[in-house]
Protein backbone atom coordinates (compact mmCIF):
# COMPACT_ATOMS: atom_id res chain seq x y z
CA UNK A 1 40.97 -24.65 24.47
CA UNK A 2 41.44 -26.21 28.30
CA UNK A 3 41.58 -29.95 28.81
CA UNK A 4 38.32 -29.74 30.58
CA UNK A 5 36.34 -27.30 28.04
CA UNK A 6 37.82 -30.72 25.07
CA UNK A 7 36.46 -33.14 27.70
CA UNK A 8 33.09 -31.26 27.80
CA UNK A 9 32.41 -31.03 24.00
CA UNK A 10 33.85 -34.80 23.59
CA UNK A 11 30.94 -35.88 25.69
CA UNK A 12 27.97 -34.05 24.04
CA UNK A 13 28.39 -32.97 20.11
CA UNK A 14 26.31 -30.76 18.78
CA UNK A 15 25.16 -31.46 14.70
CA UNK A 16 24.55 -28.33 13.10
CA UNK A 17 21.23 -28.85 10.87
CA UNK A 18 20.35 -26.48 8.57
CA UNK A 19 17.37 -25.72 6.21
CA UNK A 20 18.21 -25.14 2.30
CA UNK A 21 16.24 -25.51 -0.82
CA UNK A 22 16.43 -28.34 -2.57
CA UNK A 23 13.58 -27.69 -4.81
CA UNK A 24 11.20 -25.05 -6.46
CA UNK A 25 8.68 -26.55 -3.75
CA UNK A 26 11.14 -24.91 -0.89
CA UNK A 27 11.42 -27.89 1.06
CA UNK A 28 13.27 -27.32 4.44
CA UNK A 29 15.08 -30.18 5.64
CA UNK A 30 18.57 -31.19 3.82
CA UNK A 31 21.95 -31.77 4.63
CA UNK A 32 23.65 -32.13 7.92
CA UNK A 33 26.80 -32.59 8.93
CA UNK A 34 28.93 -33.25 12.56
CA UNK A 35 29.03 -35.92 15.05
CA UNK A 36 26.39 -37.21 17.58
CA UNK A 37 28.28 -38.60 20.65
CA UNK A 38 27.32 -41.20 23.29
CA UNK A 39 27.76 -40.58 26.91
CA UNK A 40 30.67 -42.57 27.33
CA UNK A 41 32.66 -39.95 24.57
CA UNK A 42 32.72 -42.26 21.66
CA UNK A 43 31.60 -40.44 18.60
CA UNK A 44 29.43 -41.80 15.42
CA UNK A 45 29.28 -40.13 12.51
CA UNK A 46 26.23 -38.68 10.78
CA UNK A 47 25.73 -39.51 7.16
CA UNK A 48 25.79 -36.39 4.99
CA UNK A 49 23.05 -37.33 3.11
CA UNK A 50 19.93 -36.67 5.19
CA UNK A 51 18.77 -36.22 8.72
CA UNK A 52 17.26 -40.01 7.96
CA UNK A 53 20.37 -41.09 7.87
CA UNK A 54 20.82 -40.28 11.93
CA UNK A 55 17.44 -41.75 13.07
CA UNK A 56 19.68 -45.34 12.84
CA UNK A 57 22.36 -43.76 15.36
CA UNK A 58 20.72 -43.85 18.73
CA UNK A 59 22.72 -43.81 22.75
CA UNK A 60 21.99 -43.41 26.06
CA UNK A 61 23.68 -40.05 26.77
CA UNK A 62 22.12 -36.71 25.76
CA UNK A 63 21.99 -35.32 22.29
CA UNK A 64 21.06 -31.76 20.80
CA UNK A 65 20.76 -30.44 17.52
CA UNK A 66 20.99 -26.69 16.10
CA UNK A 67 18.62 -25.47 13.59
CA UNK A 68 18.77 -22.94 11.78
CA UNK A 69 14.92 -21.87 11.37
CA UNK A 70 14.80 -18.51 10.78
CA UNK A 71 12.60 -15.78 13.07
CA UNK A 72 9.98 -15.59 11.48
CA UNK A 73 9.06 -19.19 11.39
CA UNK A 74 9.81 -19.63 15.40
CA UNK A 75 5.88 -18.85 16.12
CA UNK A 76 4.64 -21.68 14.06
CA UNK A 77 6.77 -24.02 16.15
CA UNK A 78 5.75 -22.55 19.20
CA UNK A 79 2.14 -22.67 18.10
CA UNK A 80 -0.99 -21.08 19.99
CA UNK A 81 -0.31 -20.92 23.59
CA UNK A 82 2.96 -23.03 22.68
CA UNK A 83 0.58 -25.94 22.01
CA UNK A 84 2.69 -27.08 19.02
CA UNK A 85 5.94 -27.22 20.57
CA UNK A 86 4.49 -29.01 23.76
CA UNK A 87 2.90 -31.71 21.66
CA UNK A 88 6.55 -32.16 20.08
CA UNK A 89 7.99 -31.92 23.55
CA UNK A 90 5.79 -34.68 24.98
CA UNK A 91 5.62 -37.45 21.68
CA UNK A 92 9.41 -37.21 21.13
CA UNK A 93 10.85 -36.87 24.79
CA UNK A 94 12.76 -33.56 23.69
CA UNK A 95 13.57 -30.45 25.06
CA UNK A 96 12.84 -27.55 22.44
CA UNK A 97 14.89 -24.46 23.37
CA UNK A 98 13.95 -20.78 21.56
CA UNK A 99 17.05 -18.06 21.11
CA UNK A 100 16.37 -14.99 23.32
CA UNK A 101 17.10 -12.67 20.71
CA UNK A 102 14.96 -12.04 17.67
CA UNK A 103 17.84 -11.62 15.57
CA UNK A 104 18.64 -15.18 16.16
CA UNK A 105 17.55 -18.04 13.03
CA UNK A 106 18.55 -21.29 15.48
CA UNK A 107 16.93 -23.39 17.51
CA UNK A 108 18.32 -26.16 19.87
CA UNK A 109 16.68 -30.23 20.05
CA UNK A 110 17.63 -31.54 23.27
CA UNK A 111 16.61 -35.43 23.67
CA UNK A 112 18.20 -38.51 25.17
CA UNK A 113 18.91 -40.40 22.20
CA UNK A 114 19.63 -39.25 18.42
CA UNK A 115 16.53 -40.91 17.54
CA UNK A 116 14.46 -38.40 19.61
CA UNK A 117 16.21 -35.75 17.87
CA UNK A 118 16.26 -36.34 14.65
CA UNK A 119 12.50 -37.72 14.68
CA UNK A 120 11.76 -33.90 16.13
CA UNK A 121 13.72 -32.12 14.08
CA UNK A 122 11.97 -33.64 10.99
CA UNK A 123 8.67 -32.84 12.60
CA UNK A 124 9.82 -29.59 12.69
CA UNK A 125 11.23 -29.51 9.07
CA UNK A 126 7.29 -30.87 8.07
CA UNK A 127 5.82 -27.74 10.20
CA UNK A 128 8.31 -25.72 7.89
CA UNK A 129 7.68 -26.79 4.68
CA UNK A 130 3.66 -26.48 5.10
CA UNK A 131 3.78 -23.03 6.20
CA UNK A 132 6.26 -22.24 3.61
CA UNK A 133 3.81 -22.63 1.58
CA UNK A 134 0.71 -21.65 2.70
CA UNK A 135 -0.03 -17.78 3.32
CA UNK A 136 0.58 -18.25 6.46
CA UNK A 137 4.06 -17.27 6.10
CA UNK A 138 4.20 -14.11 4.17
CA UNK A 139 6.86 -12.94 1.52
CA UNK A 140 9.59 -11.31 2.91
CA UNK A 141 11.87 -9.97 0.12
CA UNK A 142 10.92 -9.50 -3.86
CA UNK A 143 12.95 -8.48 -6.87
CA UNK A 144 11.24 -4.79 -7.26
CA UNK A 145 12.76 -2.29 -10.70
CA UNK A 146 12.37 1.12 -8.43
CA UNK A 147 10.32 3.97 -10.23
CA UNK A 148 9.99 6.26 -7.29
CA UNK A 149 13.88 7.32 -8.13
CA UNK A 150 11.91 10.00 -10.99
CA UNK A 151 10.82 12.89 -8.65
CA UNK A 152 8.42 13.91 -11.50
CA UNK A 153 6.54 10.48 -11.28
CA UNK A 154 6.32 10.61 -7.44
CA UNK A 155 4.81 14.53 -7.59
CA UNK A 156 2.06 12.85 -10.48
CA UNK A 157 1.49 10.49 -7.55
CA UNK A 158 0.91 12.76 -4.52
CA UNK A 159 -1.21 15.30 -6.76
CA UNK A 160 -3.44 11.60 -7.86
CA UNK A 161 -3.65 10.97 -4.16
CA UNK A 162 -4.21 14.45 -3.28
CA UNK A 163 -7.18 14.64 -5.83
CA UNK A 164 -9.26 11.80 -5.02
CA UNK A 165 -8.63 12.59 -1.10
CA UNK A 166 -9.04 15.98 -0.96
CA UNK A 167 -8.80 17.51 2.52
CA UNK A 168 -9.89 13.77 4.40
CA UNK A 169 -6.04 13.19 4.90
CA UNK A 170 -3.84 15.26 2.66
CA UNK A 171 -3.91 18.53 2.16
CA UNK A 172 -4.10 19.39 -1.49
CA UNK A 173 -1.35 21.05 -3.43
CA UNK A 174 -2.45 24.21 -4.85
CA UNK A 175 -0.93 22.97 -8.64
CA UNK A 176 -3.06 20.27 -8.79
CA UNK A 177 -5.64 20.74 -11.34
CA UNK A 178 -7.47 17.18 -11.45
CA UNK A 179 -9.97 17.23 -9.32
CA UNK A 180 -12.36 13.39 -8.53
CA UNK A 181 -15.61 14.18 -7.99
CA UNK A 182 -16.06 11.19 -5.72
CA UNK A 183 -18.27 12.47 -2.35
CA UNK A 184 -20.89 13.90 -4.78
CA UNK A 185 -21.12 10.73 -6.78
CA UNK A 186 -24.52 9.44 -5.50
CA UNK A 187 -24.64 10.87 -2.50
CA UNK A 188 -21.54 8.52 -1.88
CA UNK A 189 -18.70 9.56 0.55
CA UNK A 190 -15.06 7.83 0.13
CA UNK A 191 -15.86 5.97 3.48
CA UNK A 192 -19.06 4.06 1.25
CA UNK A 193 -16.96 3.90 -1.74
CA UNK A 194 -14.28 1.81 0.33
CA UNK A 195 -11.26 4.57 -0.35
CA UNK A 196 -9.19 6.00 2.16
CA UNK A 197 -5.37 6.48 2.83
CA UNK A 198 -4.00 3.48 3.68
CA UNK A 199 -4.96 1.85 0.03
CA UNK A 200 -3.01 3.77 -1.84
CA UNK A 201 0.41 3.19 -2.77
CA UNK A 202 3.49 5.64 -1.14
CA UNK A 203 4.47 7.12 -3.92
CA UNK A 204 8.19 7.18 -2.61
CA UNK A 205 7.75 3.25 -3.10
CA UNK A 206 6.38 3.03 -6.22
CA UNK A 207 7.63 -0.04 -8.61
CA UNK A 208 7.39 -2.72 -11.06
CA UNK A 209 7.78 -6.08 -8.81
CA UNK A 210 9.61 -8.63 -11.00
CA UNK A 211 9.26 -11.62 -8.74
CA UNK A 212 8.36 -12.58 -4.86
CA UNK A 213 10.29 -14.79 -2.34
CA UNK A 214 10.24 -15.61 0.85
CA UNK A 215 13.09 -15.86 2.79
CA UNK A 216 12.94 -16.64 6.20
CA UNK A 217 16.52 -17.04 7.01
CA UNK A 218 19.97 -15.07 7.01
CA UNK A 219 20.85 -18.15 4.33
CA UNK A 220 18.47 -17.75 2.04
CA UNK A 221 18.74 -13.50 2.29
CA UNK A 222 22.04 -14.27 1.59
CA UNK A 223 21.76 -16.55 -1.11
CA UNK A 224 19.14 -14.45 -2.95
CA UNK A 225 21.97 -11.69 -2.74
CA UNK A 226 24.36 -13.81 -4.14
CA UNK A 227 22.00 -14.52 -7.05
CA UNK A 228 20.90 -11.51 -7.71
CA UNK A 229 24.82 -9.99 -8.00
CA UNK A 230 25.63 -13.28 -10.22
CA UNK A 231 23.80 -12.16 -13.19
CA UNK A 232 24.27 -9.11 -13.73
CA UNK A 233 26.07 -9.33 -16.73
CA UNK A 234 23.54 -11.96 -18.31
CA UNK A 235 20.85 -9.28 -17.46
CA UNK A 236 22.94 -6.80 -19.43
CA UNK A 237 23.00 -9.24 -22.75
CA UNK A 238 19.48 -9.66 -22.32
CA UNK A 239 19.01 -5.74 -22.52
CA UNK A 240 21.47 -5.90 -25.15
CA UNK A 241 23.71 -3.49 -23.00
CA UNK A 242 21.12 -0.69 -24.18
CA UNK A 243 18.53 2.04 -21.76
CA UNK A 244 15.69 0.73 -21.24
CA UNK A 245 12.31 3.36 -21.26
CA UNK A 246 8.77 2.06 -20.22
CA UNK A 247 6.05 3.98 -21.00
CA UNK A 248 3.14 4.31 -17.99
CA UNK A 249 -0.16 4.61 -19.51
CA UNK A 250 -3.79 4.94 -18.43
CA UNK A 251 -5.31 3.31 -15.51
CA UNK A 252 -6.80 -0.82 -14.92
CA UNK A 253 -7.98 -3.19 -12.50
CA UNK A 254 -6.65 -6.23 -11.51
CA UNK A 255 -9.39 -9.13 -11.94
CA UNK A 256 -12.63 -8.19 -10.71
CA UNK A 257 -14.48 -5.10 -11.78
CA UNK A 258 -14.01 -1.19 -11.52
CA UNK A 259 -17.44 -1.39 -8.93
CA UNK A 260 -15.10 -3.79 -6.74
CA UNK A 261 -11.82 -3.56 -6.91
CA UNK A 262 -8.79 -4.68 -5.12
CA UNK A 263 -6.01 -3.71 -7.13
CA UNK A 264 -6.11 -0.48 -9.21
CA UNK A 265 -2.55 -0.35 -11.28
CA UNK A 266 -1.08 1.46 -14.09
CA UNK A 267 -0.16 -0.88 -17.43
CA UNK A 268 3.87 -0.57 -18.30
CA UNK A 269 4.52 -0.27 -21.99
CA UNK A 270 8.22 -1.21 -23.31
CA UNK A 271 9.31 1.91 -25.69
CA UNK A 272 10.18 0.22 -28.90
CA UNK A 273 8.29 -2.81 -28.03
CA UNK A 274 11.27 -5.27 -28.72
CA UNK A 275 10.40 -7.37 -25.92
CA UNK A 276 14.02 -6.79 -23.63
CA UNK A 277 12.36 -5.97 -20.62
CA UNK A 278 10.46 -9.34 -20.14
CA UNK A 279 13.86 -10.82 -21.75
CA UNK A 280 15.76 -9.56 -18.84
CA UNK A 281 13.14 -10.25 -15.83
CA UNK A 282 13.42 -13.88 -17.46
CA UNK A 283 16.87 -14.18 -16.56
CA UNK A 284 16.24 -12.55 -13.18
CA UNK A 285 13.68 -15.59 -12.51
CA UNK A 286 14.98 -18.17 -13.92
CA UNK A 287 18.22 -17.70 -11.87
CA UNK A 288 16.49 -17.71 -8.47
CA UNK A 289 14.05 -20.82 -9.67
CA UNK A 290 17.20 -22.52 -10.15
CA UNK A 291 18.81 -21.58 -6.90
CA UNK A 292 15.79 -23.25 -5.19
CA UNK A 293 14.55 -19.53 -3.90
CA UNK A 294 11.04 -19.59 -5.61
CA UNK A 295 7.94 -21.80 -4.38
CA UNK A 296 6.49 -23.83 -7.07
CA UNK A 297 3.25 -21.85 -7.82
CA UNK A 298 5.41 -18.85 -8.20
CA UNK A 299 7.71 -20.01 -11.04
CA UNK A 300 5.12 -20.95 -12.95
CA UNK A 301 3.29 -18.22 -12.83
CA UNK A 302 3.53 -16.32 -16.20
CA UNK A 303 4.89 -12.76 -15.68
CA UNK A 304 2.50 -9.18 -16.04
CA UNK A 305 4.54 -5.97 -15.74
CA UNK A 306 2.07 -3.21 -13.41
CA UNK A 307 2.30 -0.64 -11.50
CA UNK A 308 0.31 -0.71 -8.73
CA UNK A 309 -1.52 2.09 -7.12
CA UNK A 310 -4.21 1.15 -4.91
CA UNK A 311 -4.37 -1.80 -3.11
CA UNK A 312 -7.22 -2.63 -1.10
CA UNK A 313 -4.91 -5.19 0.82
CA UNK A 314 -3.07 -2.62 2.54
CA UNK A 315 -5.97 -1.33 4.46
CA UNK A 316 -5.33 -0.35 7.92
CA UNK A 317 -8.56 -1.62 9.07
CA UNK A 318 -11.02 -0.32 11.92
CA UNK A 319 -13.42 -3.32 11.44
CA UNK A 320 -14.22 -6.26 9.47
CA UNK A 321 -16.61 -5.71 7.10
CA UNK A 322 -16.12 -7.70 4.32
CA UNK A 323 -17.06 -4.96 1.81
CA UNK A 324 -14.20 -3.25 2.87
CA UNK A 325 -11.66 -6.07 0.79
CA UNK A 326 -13.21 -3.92 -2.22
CA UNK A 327 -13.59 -0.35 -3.40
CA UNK A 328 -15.26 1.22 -5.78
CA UNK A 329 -13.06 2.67 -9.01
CA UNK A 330 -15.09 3.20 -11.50
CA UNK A 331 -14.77 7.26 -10.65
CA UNK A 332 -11.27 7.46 -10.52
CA UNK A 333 -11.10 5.32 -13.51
CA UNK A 334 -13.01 7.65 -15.77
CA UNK A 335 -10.78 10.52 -14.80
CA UNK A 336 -7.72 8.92 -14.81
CA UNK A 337 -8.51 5.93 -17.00
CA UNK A 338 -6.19 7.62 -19.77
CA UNK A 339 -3.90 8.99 -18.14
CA UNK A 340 -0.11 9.53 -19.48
CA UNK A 341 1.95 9.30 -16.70
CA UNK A 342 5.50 9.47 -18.84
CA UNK A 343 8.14 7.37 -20.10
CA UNK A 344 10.88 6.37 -17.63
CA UNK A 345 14.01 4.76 -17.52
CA UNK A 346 14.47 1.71 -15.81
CA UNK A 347 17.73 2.09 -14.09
CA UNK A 348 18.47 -1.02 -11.85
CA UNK A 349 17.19 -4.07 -9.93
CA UNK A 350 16.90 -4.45 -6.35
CA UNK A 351 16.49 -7.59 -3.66
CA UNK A 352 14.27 -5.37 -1.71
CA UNK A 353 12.78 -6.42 1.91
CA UNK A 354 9.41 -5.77 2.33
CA UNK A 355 7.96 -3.88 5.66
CA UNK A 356 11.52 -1.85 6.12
CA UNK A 357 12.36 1.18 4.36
CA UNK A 358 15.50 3.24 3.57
CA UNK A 359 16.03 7.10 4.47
CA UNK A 360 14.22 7.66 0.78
CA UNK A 361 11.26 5.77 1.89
CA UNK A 362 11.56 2.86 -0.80
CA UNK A 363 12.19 -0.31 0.50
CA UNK A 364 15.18 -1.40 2.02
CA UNK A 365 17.90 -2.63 -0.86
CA UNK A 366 19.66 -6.11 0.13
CA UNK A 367 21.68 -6.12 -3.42
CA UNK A 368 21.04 -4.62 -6.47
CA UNK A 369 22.37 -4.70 -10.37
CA UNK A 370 22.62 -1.47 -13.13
CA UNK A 371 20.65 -1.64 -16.00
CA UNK A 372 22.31 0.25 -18.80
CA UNK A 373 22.99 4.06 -18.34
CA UNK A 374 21.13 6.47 -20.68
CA UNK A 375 24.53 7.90 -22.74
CA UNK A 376 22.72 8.63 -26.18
CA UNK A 377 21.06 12.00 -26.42
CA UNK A 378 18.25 10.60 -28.14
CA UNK A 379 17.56 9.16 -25.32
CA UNK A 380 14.51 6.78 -26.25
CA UNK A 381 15.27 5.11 -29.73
């Protein structure tokens, strides 16, 4: 480095600040570490133990601060208009700068004093931590147990799609047999009864979701990976290093009733019933409570294994109607109501990210760990 490029960063240090969990209630703000510097060159160190700690360090000169944030929380800073980030701007004399890439998880604090800073960057760290947790911020990642890797579960899938949607925007497959009876159903049409394509589930992502996160930066993604890959082998003793076969059976709704549902799933069934499966997906959560990767009303939420295949959530909506957050099952649900769909074996454990898909069409794999291989020819007991 050139005598003038030492003289530069000697005059104006720049304190990296970054987000981790410290707590099942994902708050944002922790540890910090580097120097603040006054005008004049003379440096002051931060304390490691909070971004408190630098509010009592304040100078003349110019002072910035790097957050890491992570893209998808930058809006919420910005707020409507960039209302939020004005009214920050203007109370704590600072200068918020934005990365021009979307890739990017910082953020730069530019004020005349380290007070300024740090008072913004922990009015920042507040904005965080309530949209964290509010469902504002969506989840990002969850820890999914793929079952669209069994091509004869997918086809039982596309022909119960196929069936209840006829020719509206599939076109059957001349093997199906089932057949819903749905338009004639009192005069009904699927538009009245609430169903159309974008509620059901792709059966090329079909799974059992274990838990949800949300991880809005490349620290936590990374930590979550981390996790995940850590326990592998205490998965494995939980299983008690044998396959593990669910059995998918019949059809139910989730809260609510058939006449107005929002979530129409298939129950899971352990074969043998010695209670491994919910063993393992203990471990699973219990390891990413303890990294700090879970909000509080998650972890102690008490686990139910389903497999969902309607979801009135995902509707690609036209309009607003408020009916439309329903549908109507209770057809479906008397043809398919006791349904055997097949026993399957569970074969691994993904960190999958949500929205973005692989070349298979399930969701895009950040990590995963095996689950014991199917060796014994008798291959469920």
């Amino acid at each position: 480095m050139s005598n003038a490029a030492m003289d530069g960063s000697k005059k104006q240090k720049m304190v990296n600040s970054v987000w981790r969990p410290i707590s099942t209630q994902s708050s944002s703000l922790v540890n910090s570490e580097g120097r603040c510097s006054k005008s004049s060159g003379v440096s002051e160190e931060v304390s490691e133990r909070g971004v408190n700690e630098r509010a009592s360090v304040v100078s003349a000169g110019k002072h910035s601060v790097s957050l890491q944030v992570g893209a998808s929380l930058m809006k919420f800073i910005r707020g409507k208009e960039g209302t939020t980030q004005m009214k920050i701007e203007e109370e704590m004399g600072v200068k918020i700068i934005f990365p021009s890439s979307r890739n990017e998880d910082y953020i730069i604090i530019e004020g005349g004093s380290v007070d300024c800073v740090t008072k913004a960057s922990e009015r920042i760290a507040t904005i965080i931590d309530e949209v964290v947790k509010s469902p504002s911020l969506d989840y990002s990642h969850f820890v999914s147990l793929p079952l669209a890797i069994h091509p004869e579960l997918v086809g039982k899938l596309v022909n119960f799609q196929n069936s209840i949607l006829g020719n509206q925007s599939i076109a059957v497959d001349e093997t199906t047999s089932v057949a819903v009876d749905l338009k004639e159903t009192k005069s009904s049409t699927l538009f009245d009864l609430g169903i159309e394509k974008s509620i059901f589930i792709k059966p090329s992502t079909f799974h059992l979701t274990v838990l949800m996160l949300k991880l809005w930066n490349k620290d936590r993604i990374n930590a979550a990976r981390d996790v995940l890959k850590s326990i592998s082998s205490s998965v494995m003793d939980a299983l008690d290093s044998r396959p593990l076969f669910i059995r998918l059976k019949g059809l139910d709704c989730m809260k609510g009733s058939l006449a107005k549902a929002r979530v129409l799933y298939i129950p899971v069934e352990e074969i043998g019933d010695e209670g491994r499966l919910l063993r393992a997906c203990k471990v699973i959560t219990d390891a990413f409570v303890k990294a700090g990767l879970v909000l509080e009303k998650d972890a102690n939420q008490s686990l139910k294994l389903h497999a969902t295949v309607m979801n009135a959530r995902h509707r690609k909506r036209k309009d607003k109607r408020k009916k439309l957050d329903t549908f109507d099952a209770r057809e479906i649900h008397k043809q398919f109501g006791n349904e055997d769909w097949g026993e399957y074996l569970i074969q691994e454990a993904h960190l999958s990210q949500r929205f973005v898909f692989d070349q298979s069409g399930y969701y895009r794999c950040c990590a995963s760990i095996p689950f014991p291989e199917n060796t014994d020819t008798e291959k469920k007991h």
